[in-house]
PDB file of N, CA and C in Angstrom:
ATOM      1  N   UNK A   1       9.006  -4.845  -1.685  1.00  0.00           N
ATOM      2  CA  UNK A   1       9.846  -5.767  -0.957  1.00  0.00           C
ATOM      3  C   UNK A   1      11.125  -5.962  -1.749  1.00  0.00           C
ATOM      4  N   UNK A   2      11.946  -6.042  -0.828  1.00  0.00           N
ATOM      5  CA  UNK A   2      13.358  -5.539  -1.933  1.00  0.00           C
ATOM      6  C   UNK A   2      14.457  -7.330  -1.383  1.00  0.00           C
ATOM      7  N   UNK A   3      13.830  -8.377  -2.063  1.00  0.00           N
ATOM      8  CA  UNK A   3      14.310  -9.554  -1.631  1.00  0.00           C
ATOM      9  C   UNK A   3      14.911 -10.427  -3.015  1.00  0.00           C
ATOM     10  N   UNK A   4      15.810 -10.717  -3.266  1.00  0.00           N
ATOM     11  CA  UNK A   4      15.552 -11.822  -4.567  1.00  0.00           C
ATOM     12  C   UNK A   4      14.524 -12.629  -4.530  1.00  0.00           C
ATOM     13  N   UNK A   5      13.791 -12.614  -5.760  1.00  0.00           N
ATOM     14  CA  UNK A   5      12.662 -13.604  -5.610  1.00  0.00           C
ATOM     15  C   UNK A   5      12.852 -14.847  -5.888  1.00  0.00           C
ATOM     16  N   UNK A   6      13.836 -15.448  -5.588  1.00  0.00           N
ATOM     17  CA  UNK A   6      14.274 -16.914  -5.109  1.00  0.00           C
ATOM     18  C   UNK A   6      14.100 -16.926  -3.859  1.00  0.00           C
ATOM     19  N   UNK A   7      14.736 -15.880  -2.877  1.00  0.00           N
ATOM     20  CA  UNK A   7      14.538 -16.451  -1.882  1.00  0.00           C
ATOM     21  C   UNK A   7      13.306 -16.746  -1.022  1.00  0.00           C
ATOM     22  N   UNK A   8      14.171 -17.924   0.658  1.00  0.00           N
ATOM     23  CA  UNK A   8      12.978 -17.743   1.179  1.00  0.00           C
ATOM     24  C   UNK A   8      11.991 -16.364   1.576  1.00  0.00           C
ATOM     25  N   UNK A   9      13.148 -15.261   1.844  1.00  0.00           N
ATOM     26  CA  UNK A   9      12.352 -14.325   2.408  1.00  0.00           C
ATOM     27  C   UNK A   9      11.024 -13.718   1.535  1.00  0.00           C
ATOM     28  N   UNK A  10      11.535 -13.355   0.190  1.00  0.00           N
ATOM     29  CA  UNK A  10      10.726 -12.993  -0.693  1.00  0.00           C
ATOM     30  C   UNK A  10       9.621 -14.093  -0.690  1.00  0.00           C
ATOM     31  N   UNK A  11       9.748 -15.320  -0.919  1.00  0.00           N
ATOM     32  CA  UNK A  11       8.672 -16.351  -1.285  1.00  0.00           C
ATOM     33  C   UNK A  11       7.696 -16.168   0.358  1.00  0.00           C
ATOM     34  N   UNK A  12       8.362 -16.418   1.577  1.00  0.00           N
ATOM     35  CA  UNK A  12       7.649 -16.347   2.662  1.00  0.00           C
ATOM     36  C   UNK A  12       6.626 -14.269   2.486  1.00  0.00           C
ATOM     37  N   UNK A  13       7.533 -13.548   2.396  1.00  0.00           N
ATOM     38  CA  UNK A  13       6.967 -11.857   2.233  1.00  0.00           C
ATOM     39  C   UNK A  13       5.495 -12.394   1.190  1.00  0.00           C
ATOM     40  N   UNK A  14       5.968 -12.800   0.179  1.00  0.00           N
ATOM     41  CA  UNK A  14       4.873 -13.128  -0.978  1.00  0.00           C
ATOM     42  C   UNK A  14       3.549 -13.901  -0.573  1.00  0.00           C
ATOM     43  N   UNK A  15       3.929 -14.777   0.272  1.00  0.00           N
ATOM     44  CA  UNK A  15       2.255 -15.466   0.573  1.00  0.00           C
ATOM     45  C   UNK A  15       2.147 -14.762   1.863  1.00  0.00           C
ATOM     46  N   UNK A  16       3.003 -13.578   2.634  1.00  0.00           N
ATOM     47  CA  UNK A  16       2.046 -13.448   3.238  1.00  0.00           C
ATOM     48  C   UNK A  16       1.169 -12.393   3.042  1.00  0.00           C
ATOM     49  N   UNK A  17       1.833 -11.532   2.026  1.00  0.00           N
ATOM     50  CA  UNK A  17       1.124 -10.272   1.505  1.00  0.00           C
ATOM     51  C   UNK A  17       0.000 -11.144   0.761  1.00  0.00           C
ATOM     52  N   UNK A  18      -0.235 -12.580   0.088  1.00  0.00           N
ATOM     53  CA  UNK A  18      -1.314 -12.950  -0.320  1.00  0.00           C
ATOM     54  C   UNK A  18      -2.568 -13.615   0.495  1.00  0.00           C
ATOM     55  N   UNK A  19      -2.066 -14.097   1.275  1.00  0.00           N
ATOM     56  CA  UNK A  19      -3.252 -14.479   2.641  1.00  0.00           C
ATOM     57  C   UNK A  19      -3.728 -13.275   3.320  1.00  0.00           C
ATOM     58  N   UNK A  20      -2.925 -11.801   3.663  1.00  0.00           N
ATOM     59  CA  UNK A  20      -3.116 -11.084   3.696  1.00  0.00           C
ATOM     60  C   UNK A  20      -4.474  -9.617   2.574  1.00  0.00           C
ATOM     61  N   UNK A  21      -3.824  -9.914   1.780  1.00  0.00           N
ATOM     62  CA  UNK A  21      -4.912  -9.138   0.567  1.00  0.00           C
ATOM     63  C   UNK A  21      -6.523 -10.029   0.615  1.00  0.00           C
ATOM     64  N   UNK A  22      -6.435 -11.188   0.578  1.00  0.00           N
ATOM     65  CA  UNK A  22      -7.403 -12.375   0.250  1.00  0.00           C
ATOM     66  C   UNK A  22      -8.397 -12.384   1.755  1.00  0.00           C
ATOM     67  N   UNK A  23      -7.886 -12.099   2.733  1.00  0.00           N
ATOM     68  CA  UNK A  23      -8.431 -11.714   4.000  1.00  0.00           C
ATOM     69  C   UNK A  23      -9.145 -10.296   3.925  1.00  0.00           C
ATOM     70  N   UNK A  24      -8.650  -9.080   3.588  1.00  0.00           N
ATOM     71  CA  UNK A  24      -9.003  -8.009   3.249  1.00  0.00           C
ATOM     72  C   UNK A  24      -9.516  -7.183   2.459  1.00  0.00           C
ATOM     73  N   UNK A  25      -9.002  -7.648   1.099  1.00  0.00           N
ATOM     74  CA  UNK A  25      -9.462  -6.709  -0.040  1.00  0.00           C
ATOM     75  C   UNK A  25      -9.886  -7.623  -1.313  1.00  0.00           C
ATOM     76  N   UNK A  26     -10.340  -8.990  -1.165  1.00  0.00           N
ATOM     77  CA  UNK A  26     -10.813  -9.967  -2.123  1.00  0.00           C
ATOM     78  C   UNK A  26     -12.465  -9.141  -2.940  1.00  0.00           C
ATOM     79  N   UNK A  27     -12.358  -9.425  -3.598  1.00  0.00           N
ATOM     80  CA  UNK A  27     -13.393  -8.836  -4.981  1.00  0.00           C
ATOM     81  C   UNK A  27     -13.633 -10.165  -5.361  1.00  0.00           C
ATOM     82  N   UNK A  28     -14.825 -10.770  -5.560  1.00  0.00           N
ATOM     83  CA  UNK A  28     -15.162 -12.106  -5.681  1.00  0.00           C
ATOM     84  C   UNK A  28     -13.646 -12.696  -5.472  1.00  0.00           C
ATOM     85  N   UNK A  29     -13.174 -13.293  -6.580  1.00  0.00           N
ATOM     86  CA  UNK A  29     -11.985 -13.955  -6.438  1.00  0.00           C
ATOM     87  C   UNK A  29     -10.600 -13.036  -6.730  1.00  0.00           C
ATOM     88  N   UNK A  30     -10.687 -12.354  -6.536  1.00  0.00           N
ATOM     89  CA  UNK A  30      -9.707 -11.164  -7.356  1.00  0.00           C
ATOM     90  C   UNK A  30      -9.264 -10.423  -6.327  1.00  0.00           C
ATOM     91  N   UNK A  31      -7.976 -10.046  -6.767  1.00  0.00           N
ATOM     92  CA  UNK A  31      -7.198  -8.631  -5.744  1.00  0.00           C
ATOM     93  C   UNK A  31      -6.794  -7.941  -6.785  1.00  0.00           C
ATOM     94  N   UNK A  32      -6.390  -6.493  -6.141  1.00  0.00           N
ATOM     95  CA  UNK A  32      -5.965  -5.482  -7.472  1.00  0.00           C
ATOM     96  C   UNK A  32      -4.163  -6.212  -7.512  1.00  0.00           C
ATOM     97  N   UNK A  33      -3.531  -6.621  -8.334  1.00  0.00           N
ATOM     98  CA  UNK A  33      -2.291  -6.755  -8.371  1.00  0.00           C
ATOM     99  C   UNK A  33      -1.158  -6.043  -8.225  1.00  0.00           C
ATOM    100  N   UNK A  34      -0.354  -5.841  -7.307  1.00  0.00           N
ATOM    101  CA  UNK A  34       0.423  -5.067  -7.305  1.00  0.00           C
ATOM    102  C   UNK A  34       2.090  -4.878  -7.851  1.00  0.00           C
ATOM    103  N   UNK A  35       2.061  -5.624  -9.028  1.00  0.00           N
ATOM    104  CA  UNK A  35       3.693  -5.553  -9.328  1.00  0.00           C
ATOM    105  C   UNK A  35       3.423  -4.321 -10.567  1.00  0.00           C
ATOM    106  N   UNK A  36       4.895  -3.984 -10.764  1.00  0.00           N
ATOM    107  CA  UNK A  36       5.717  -3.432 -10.746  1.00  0.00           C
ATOM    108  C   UNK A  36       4.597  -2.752 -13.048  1.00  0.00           C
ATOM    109  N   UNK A  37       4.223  -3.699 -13.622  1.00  0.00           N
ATOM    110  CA  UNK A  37       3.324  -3.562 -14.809  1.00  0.00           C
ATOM    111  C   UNK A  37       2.292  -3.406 -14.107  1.00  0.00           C
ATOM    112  N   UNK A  38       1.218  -4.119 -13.411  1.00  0.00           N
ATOM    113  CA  UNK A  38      -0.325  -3.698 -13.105  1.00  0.00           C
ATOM    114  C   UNK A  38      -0.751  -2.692 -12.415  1.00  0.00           C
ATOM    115  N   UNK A  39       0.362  -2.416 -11.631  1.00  0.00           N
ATOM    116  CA  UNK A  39       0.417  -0.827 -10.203  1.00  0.00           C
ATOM    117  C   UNK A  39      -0.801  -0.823  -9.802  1.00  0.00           C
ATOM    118  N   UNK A  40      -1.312  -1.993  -9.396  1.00  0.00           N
ATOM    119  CA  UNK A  40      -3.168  -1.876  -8.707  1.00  0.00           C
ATOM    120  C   UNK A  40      -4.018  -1.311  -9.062  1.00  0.00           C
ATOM    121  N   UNK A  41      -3.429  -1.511 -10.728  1.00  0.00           N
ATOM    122  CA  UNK A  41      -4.664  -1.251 -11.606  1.00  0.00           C
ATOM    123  C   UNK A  41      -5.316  -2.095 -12.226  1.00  0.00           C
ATOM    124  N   UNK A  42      -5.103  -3.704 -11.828  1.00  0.00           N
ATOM    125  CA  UNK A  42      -5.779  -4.337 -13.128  1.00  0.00           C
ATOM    126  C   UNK A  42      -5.850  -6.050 -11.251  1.00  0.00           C
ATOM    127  N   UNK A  43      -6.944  -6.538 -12.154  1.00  0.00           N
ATOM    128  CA  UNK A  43      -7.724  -7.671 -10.980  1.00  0.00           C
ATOM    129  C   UNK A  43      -7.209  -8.810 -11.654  1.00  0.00           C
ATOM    130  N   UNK A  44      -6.781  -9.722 -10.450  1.00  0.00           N
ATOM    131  CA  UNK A  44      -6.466 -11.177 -10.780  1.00  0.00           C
ATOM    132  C   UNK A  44      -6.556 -12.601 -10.124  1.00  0.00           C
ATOM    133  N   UNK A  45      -6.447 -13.230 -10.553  1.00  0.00           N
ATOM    134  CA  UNK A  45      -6.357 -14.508  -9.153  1.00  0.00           C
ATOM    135  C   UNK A  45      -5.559 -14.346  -8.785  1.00  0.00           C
ATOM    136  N   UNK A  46      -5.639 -15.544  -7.134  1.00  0.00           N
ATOM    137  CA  UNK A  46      -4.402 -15.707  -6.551  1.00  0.00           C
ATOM    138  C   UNK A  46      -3.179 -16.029  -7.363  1.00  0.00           C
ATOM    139  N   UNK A  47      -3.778 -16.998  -8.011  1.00  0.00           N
ATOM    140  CA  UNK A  47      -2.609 -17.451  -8.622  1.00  0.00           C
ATOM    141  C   UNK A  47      -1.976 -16.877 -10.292  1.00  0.00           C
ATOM    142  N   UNK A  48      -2.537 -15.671 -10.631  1.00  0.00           N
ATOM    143  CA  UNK A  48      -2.445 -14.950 -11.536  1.00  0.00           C
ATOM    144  C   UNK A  48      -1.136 -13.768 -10.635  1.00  0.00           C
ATOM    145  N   UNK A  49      -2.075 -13.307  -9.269  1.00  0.00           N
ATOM    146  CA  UNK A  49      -0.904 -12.393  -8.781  1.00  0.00           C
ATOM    147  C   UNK A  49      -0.093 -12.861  -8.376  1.00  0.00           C
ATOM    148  N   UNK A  50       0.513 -13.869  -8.091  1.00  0.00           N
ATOM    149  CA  UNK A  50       1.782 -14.822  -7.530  1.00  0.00           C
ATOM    150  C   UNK A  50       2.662 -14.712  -8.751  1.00  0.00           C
ATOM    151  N   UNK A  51       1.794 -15.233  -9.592  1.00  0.00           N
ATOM    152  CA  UNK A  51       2.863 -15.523 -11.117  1.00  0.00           C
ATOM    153  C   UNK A  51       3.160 -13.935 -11.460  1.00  0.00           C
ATOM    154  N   UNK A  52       2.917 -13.098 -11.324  1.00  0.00           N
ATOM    155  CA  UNK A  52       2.862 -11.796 -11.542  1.00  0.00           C
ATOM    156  C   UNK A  52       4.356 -11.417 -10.603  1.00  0.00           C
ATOM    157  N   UNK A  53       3.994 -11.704  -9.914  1.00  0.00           N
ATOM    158  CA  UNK A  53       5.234 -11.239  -8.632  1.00  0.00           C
ATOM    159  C   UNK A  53       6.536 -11.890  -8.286  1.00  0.00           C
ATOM    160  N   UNK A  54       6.034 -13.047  -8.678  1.00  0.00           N
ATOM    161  CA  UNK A  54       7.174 -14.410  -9.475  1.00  0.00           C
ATOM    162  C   UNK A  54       8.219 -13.654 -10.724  1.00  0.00           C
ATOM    163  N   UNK A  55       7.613 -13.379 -11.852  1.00  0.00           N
ATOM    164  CA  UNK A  55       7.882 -12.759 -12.433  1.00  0.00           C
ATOM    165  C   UNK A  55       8.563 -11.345 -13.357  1.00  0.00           C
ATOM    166  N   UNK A  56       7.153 -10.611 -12.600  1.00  0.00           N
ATOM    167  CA  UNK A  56       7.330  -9.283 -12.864  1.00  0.00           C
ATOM    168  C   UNK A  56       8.189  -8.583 -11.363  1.00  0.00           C
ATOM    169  N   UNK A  57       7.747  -8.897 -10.183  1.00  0.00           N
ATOM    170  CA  UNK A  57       7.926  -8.313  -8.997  1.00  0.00           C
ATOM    171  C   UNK A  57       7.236  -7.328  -8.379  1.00  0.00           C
ATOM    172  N   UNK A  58       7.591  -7.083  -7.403  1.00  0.00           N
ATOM    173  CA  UNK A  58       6.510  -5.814  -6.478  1.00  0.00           C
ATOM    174  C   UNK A  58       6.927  -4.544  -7.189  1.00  0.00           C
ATOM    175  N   UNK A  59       5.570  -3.583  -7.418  1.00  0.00           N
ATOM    176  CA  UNK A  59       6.476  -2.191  -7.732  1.00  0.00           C
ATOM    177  C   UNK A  59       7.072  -1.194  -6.591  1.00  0.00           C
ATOM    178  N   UNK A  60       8.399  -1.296  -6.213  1.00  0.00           N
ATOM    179  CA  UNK A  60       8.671  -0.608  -5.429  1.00  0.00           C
ATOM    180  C   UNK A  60       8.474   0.244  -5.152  1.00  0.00           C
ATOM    181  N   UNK A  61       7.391   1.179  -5.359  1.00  0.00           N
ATOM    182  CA  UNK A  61       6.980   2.505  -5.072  1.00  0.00           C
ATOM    183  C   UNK A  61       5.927   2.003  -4.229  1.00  0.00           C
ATOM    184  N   UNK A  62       5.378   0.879  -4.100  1.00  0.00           N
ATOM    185  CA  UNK A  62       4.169   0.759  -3.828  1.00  0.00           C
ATOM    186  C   UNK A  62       4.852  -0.025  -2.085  1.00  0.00           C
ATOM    187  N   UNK A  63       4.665   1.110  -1.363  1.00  0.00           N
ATOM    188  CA  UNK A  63       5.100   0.611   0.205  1.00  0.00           C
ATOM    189  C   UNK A  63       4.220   0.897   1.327  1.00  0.00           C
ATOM    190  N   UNK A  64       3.207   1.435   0.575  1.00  0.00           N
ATOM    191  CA  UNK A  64       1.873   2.248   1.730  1.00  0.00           C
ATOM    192  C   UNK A  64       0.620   1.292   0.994  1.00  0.00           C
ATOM    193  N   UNK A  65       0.273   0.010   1.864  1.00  0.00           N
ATOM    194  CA  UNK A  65      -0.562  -1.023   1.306  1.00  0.00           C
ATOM    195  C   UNK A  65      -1.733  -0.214   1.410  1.00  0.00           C
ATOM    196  N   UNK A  66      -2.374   0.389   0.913  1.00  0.00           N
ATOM    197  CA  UNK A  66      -3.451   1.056   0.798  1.00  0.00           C
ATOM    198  C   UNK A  66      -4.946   0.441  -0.590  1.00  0.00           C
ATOM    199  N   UNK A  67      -4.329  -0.392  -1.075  1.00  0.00           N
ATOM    200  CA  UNK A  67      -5.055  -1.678  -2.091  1.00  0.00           C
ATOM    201  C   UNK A  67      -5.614  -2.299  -1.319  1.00  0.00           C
ATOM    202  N   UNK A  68      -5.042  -3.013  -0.132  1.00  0.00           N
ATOM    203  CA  UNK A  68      -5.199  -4.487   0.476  1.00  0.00           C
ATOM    204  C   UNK A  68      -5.430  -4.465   1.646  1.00  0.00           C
ATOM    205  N   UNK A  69      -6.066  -3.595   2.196  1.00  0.00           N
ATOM    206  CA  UNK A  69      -6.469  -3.804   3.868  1.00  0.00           C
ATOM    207  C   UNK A  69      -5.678  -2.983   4.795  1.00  0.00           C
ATOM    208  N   UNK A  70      -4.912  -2.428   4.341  1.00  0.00           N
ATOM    209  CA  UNK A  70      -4.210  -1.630   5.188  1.00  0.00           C
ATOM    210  C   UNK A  70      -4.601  -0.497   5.969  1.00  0.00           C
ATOM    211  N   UNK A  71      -5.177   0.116   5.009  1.00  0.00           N
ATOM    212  CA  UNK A  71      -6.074   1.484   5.324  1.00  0.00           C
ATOM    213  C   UNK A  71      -4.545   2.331   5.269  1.00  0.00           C
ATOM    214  N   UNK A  72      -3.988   2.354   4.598  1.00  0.00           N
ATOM    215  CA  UNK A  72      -2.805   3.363   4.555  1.00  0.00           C
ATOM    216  C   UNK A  72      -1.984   3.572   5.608  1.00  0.00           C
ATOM    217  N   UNK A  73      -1.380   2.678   6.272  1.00  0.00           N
ATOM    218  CA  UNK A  73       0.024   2.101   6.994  1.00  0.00           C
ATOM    219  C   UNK A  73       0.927   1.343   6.544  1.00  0.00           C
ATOM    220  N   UNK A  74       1.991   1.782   6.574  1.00  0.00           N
ATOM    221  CA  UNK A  74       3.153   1.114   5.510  1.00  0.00           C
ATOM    222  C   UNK A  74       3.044  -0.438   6.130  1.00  0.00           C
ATOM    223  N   UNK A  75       3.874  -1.259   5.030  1.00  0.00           N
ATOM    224  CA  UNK A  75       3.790  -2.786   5.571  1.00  0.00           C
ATOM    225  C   UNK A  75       5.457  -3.238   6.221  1.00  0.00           C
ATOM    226  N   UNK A  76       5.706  -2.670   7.485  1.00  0.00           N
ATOM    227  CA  UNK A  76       6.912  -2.494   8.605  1.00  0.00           C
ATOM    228  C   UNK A  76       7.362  -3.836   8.269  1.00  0.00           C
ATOM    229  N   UNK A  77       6.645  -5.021   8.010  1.00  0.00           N
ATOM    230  CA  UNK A  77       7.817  -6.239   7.946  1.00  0.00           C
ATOM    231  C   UNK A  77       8.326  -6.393   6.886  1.00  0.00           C
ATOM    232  N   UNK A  78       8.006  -6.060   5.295  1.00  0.00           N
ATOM    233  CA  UNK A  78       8.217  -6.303   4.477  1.00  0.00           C
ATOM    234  C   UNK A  78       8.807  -4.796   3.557  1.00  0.00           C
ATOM    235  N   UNK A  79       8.953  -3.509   4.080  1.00  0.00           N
ATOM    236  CA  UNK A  79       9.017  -2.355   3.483  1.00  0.00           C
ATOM    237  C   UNK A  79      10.530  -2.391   3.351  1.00  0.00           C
ATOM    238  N   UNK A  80      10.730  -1.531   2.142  1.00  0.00           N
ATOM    239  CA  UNK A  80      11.838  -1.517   1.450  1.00  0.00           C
ATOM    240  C   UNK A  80      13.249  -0.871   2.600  1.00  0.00           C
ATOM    241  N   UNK A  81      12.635  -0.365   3.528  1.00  0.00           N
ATOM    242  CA  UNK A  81      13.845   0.478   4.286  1.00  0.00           C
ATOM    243  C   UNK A  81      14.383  -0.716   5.669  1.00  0.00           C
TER     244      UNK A  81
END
């Protein structure tokens, strides 16, 4: 997601890719994280991957949600193009 992460858009994109993952691809309490250091390799809380994405940000390579419920269809509201 290619938004400043101040804004609303980014903050609104951000919870919904997290109500989203937490619906789909939850591991007891955990999702694989997807910014830009963990590349959906490493498990966290909600509120571990927020601060993550707060932070670090989405890794832009990562545009085919295939972690989180997608089943490998890009995410059309939030994709970088």
């Amino acid at each position: 997601m290619v938004a400043p992460r101040s804004s609303t858009r980014y903050l609104d994109g951000l919870d919904f890719i997290l109500i989203f993952a937490y619906e789909n691809s939850v591991q007891g309490d955990q999702i694989l994280c997807p910014c830009k250091e963990c590349k959906n390799c490493s498990w966290g809380s909600r509120k571990e991957v927020h601060e993550h994405l707060m932070c670090v940000e989405f890794d832009r390579n990562y545009t085919k949600w295939v972690f989180h419920g997608e089943c490998g269809s890009s995410n059309e509201m939030y994709s970088d193009e």
